[in-house]
N, C-alpha and C. Protein backbone atom coordinates (compact mmCIF):
# COMPACT_ATOMS: atom_id res chain seq x y z
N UNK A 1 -42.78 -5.44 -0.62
CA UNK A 1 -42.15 -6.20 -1.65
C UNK A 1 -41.13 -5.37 -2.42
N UNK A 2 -41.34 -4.25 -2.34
CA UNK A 2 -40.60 -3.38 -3.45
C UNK A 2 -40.16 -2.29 -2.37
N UNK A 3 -39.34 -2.67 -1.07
CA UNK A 3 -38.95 -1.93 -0.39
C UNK A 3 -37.37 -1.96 -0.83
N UNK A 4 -37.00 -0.25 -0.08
CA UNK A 4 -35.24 -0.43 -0.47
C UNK A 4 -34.54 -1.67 0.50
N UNK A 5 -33.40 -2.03 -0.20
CA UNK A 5 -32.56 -2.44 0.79
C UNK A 5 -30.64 -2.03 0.57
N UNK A 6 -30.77 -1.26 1.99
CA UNK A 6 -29.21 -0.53 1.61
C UNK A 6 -28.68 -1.32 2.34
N UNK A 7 -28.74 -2.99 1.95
CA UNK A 7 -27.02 -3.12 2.36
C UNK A 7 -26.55 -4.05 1.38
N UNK A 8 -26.89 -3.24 -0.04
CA UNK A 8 -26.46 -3.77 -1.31
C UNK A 8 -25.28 -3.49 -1.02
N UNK A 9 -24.09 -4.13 -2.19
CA UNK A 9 -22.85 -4.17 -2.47
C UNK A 9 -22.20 -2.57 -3.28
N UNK A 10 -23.66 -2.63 -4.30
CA UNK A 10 -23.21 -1.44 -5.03
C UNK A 10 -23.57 0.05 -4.53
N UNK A 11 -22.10 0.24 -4.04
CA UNK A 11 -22.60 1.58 -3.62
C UNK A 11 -22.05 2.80 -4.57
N UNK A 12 -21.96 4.12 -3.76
CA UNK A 12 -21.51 4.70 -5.31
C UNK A 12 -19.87 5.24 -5.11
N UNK A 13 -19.75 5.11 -5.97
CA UNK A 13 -18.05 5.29 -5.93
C UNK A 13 -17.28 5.76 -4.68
N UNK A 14 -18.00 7.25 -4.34
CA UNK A 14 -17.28 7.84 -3.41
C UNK A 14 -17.67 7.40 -1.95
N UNK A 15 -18.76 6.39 -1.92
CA UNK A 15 -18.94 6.02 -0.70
C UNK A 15 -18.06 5.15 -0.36
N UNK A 16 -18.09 4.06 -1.65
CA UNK A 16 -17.19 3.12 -1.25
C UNK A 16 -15.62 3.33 -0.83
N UNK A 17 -14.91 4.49 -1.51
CA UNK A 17 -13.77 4.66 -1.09
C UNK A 17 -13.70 5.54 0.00
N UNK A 18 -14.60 5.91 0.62
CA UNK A 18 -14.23 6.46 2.39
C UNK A 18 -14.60 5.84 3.03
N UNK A 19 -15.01 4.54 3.08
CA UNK A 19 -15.11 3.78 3.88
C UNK A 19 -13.94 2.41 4.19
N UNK A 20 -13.33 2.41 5.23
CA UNK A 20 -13.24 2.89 6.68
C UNK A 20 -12.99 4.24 6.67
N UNK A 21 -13.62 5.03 7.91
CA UNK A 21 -12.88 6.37 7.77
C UNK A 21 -11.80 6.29 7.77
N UNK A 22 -11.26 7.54 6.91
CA UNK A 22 -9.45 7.56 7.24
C UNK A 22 -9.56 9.71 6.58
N UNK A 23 -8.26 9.87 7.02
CA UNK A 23 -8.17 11.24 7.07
C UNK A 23 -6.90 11.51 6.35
N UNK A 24 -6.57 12.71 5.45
CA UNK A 24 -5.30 12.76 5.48
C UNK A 24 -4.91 12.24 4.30
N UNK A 25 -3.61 11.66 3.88
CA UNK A 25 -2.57 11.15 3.24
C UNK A 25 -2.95 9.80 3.05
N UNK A 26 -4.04 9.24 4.47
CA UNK A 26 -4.16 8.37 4.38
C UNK A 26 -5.55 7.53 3.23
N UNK A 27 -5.88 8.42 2.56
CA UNK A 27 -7.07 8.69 1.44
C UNK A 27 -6.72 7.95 0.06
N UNK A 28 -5.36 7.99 0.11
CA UNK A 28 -4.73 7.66 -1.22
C UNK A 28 -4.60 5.85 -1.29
N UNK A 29 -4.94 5.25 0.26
CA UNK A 29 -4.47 4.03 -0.40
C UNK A 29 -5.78 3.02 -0.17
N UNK A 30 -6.04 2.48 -1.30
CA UNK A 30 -7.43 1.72 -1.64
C UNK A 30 -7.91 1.25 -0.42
N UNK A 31 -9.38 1.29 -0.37
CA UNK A 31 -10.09 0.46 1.04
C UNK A 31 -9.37 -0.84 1.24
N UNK A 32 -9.31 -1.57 -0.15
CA UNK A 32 -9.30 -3.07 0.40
C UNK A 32 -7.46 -3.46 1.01
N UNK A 33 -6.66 -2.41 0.19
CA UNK A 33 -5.54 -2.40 0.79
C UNK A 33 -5.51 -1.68 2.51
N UNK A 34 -6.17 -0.74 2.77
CA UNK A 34 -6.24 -0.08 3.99
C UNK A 34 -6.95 -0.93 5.43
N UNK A 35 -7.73 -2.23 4.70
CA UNK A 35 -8.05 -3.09 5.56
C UNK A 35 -7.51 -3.92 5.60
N UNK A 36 -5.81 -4.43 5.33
CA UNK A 36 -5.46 -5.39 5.61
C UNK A 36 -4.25 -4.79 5.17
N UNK A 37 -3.64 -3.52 5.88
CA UNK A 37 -2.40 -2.65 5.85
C UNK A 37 -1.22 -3.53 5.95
N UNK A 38 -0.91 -4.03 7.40
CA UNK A 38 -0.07 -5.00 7.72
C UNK A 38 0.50 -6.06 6.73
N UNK A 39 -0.76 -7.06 6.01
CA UNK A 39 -0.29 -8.03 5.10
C UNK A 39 0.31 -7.33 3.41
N UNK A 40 -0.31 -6.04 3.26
CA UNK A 40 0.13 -5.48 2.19
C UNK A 40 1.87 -4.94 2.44
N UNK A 41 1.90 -4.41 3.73
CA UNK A 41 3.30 -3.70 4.02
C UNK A 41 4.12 -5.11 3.98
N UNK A 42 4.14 -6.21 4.57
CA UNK A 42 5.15 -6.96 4.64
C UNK A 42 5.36 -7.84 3.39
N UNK A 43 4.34 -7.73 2.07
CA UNK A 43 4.39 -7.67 0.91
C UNK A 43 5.38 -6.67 -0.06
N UNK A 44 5.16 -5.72 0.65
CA UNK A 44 5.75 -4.85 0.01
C UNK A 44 6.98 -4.74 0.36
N UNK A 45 7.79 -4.94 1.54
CA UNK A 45 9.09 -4.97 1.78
C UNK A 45 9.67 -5.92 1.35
N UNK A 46 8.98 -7.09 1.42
CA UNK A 46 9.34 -8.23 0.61
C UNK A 46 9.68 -8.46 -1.00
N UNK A 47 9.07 -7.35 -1.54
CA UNK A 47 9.15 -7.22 -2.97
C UNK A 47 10.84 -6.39 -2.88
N UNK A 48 10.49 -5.27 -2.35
CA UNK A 48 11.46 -4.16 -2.18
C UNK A 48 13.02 -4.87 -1.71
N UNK A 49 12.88 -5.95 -0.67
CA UNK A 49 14.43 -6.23 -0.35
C UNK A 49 14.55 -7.18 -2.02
N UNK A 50 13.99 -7.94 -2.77
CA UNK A 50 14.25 -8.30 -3.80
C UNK A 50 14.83 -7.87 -5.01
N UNK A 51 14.38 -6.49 -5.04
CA UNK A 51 14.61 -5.54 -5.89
C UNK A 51 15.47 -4.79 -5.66
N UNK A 52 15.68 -4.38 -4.58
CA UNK A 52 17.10 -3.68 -4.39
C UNK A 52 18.26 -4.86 -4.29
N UNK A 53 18.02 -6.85 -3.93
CA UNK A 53 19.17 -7.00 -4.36
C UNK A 53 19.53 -7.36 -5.70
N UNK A 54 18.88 -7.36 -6.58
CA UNK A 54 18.79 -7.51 -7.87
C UNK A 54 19.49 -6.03 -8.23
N UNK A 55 19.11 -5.44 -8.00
CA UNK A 55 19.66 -3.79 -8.06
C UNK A 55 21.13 -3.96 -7.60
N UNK A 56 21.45 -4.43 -6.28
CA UNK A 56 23.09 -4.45 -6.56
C UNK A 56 23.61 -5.50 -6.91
N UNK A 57 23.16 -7.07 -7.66
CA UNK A 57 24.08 -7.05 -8.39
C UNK A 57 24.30 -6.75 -9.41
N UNK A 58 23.21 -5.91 -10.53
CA UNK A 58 22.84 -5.65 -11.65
C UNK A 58 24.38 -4.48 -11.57
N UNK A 59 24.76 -3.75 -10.52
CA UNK A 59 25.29 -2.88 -10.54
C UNK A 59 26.72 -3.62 -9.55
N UNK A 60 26.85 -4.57 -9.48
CA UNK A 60 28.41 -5.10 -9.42
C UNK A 60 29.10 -5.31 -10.76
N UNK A 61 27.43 -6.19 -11.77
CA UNK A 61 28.25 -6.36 -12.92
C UNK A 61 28.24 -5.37 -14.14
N UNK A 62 27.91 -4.16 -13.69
CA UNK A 62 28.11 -3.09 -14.13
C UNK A 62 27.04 -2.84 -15.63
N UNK A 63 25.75 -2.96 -15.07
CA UNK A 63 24.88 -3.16 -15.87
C UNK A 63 23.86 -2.05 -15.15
N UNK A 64 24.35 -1.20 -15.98
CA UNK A 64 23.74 0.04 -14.90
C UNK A 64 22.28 0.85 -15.08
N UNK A 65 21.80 0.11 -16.85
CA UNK A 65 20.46 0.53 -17.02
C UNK A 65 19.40 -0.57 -16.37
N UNK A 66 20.05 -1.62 -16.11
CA UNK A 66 19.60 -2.83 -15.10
C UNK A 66 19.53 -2.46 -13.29
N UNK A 67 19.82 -1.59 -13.31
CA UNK A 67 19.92 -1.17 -11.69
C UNK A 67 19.30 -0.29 -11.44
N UNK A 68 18.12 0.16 -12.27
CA UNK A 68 16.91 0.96 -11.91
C UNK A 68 16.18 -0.12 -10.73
N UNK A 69 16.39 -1.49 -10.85
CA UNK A 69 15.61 -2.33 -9.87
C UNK A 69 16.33 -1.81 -8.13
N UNK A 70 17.55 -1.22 -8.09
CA UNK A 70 17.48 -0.62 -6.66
C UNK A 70 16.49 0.43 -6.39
N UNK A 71 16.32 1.14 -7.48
CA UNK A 71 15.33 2.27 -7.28
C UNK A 71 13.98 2.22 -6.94
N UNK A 72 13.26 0.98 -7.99
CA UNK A 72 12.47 0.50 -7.31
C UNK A 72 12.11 0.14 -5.92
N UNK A 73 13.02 -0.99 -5.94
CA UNK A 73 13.53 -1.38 -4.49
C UNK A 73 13.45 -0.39 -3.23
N UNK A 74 13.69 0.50 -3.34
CA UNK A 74 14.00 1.42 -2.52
C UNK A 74 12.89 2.07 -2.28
N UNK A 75 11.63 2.79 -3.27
CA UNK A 75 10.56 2.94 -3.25
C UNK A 75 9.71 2.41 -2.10
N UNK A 76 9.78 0.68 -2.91
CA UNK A 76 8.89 -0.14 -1.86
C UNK A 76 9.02 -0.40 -0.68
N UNK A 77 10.78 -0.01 -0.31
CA UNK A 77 10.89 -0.33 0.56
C UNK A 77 10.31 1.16 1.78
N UNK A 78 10.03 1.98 1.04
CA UNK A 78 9.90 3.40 1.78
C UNK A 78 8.12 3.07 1.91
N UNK A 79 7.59 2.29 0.97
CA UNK A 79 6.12 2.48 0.98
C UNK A 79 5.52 1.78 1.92
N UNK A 80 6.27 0.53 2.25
CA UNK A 80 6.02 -0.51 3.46
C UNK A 80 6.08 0.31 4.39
N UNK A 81 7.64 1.17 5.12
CA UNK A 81 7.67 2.07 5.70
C UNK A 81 6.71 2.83 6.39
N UNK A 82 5.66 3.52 5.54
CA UNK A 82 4.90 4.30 5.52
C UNK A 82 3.37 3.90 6.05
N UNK A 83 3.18 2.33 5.45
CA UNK A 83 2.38 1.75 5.73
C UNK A 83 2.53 0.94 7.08
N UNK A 84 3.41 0.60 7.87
CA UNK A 84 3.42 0.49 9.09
C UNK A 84 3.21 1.15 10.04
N UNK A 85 4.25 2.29 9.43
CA UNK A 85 3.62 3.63 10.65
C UNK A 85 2.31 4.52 10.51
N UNK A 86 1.41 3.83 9.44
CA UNK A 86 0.41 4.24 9.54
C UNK A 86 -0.75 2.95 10.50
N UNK A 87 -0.12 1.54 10.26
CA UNK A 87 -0.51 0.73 11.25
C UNK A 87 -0.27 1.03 12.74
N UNK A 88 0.52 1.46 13.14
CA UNK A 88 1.01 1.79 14.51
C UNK A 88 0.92 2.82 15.14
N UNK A 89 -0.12 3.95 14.20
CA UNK A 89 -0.31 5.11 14.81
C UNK A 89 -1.63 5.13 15.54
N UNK A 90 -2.09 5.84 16.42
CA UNK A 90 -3.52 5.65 17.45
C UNK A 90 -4.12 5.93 16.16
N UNK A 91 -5.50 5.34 16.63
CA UNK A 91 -6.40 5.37 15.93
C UNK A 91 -7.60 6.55 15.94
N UNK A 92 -7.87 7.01 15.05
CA UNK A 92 -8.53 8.62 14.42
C UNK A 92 -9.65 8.74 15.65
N UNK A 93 -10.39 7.68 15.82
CA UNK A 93 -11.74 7.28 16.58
C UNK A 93 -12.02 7.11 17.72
N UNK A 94 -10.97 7.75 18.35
CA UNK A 94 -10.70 7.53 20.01
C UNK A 94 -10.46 8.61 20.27
């Protein structure tokens, strides 16, 4: 009656964030984002082409403390980047 059962939800911090394994660089980006890489990256480029074009026209009409949004832009667009080719690389477990 009063046996454990480990396949509670609450686990403890550091378990929960190495799980899936991952190695590397690849540590930094949350489980629940790291399990569904793909839909986050094409989120994120999606934000990023928005922001960088807001970024140039902020900077046609010469509104140039307004054109930090290319910078952004540009960010996200490097972070999607990053997150694909971390989708498309072999996998650690093989």
């Amino acid at each position: 009656m009063n046996a454990r059962n480990n396949n509670t939800a609450a686990k403890r911090p550091r378990e929960w964030w190495l799980s899936p394994a991952r190695s590397g660089m690849q540590r930094l980006i949350a489980p629940p984002e790291y399990r569904h890489l793909r839909a986050f990256a094409v989120t994120r480029s999606s934000g990023g082409i928005v922001a960088a074009a807001a970024g140039i026209v902020c900077l046609s009409y010469a509104a140039y403390g307004w054109a930090a949004f290319f910078v952004v832009g540009a960010l996200n667009l490097l972070g999607a980047y990053w997150s694909l080719s971390i989708t498309r690389s072999p996998s650690s477990r093989t």
